[in-house]
C-alpha atoms as a PDB file:
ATOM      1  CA  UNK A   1       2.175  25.860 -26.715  1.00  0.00           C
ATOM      2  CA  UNK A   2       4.741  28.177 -24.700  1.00  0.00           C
ATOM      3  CA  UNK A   3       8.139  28.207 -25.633  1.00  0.00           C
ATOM      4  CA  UNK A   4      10.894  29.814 -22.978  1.00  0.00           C
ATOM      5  CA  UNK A   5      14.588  30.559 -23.891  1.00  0.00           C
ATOM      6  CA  UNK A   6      16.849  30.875 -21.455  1.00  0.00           C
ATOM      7  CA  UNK A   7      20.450  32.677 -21.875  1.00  0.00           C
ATOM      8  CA  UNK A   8      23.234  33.093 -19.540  1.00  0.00           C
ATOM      9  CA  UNK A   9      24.392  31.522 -16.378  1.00  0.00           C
ATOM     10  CA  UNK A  10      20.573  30.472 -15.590  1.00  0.00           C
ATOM     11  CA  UNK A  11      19.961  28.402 -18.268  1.00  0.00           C
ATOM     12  CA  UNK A  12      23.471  26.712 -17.739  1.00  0.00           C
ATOM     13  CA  UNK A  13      22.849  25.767 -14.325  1.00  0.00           C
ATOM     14  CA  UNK A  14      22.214  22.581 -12.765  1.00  0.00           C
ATOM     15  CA  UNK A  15      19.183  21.423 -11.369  1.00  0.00           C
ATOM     16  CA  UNK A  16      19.490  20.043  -7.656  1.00  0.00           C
ATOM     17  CA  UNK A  17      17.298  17.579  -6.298  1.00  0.00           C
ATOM     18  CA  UNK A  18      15.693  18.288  -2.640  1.00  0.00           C
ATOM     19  CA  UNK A  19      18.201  16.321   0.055  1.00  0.00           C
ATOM     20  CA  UNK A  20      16.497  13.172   0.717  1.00  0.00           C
ATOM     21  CA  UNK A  21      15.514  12.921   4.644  1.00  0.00           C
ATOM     22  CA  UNK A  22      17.739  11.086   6.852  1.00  0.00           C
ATOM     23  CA  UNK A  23      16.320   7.368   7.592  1.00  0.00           C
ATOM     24  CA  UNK A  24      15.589   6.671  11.115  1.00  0.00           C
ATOM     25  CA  UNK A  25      18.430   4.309  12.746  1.00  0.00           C
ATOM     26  CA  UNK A  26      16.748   4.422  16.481  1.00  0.00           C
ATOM     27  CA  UNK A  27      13.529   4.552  17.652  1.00  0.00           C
ATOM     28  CA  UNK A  28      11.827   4.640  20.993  1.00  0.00           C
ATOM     29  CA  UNK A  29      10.737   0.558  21.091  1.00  0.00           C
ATOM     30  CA  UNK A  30       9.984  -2.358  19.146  1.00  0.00           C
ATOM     31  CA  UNK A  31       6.569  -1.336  17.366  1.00  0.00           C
ATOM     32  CA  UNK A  32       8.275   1.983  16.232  1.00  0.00           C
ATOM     33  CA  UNK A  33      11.083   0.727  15.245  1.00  0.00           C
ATOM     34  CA  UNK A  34       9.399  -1.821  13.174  1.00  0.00           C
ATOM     35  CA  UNK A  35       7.251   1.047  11.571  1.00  0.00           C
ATOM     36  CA  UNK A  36      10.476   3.056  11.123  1.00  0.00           C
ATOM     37  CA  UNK A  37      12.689   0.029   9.893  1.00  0.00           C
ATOM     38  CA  UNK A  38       9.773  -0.464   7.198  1.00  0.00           C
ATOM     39  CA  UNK A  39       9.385   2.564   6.009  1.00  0.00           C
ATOM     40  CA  UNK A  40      13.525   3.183   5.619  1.00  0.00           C
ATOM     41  CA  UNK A  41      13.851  -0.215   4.333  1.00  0.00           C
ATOM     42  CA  UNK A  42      17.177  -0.609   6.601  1.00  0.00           C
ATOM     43  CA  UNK A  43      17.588  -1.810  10.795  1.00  0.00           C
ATOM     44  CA  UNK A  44      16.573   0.484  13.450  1.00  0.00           C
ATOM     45  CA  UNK A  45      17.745  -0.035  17.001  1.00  0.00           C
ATOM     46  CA  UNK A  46      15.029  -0.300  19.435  1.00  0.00           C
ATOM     47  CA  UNK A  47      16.366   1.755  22.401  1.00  0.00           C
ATOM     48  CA  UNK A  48      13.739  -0.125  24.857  1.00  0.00           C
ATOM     49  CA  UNK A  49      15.841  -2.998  24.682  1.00  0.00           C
ATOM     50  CA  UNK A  50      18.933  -1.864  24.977  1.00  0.00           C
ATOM     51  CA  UNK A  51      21.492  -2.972  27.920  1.00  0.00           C
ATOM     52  CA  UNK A  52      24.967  -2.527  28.424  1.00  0.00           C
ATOM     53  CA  UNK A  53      26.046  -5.763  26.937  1.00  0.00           C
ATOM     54  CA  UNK A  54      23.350  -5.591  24.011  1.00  0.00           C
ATOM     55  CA  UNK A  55      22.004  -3.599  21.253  1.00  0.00           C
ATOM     56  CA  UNK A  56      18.614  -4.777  20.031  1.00  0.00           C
ATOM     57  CA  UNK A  57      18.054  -4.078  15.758  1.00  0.00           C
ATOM     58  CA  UNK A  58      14.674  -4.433  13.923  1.00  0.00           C
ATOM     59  CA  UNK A  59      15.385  -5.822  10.403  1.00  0.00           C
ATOM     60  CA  UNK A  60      13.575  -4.010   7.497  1.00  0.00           C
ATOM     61  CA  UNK A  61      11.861  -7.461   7.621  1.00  0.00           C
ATOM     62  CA  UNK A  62      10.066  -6.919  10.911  1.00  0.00           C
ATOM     63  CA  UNK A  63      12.946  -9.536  12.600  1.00  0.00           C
ATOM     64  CA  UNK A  64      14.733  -8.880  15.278  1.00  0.00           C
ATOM     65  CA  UNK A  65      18.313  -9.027  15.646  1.00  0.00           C
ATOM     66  CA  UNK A  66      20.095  -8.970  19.088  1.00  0.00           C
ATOM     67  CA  UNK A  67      23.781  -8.043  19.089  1.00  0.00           C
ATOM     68  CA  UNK A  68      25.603  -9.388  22.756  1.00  0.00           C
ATOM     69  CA  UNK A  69      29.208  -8.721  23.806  1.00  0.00           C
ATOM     70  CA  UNK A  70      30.832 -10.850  26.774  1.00  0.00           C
ATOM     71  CA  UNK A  71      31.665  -7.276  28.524  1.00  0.00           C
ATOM     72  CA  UNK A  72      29.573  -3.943  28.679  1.00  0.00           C
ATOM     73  CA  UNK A  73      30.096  -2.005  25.531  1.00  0.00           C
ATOM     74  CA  UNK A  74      28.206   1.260  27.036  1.00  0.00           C
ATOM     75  CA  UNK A  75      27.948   2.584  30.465  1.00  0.00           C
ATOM     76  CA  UNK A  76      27.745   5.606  32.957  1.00  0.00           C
ATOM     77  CA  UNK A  77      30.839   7.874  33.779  1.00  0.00           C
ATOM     78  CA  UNK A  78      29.767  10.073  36.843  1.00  0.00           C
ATOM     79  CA  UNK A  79      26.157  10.477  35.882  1.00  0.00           C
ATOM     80  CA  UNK A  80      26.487  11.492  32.215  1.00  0.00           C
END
């Protein structure tokens, strides 16, 4: 059995956990953001079905959720 004492400003400071990775909130299409959306355990947009009057979401169910607006809520100003 190994005992270590530690003195001074080392053995006072505080341990930090690794930053958790950033879940996914888009993904490419539907089967990816299904994989994604499972393995966050929160909705990913599926960018394959997105138009300018709707934004496509797969639920960390596998569902799909489809988000419309009466007017375009994203479009193209001079090419960009």
């Amino acid at each position: 059995m190994a005992v270590t004492l530690l003195q001074g400003p080392a053995a006072a400071a505080p341990q930090h956990k690794p930053a958790k990775p950033e879940a996914a909130t888009t993904a490419a299409d539907i089967p990816s953001a299904k994989v994604a959306a499972r393995l966050s355990g929160k909705r990913v947009e599926a960018l394959s079905e997105r138009t300018e009057t709707s934004t496509t979401w797969v639920n960390k169910d596998g569902s799909l959720t489809t988000e419309m607006s009466a007017g375009p809520v994203r479009f193209e100003r001079d090419g960009d």
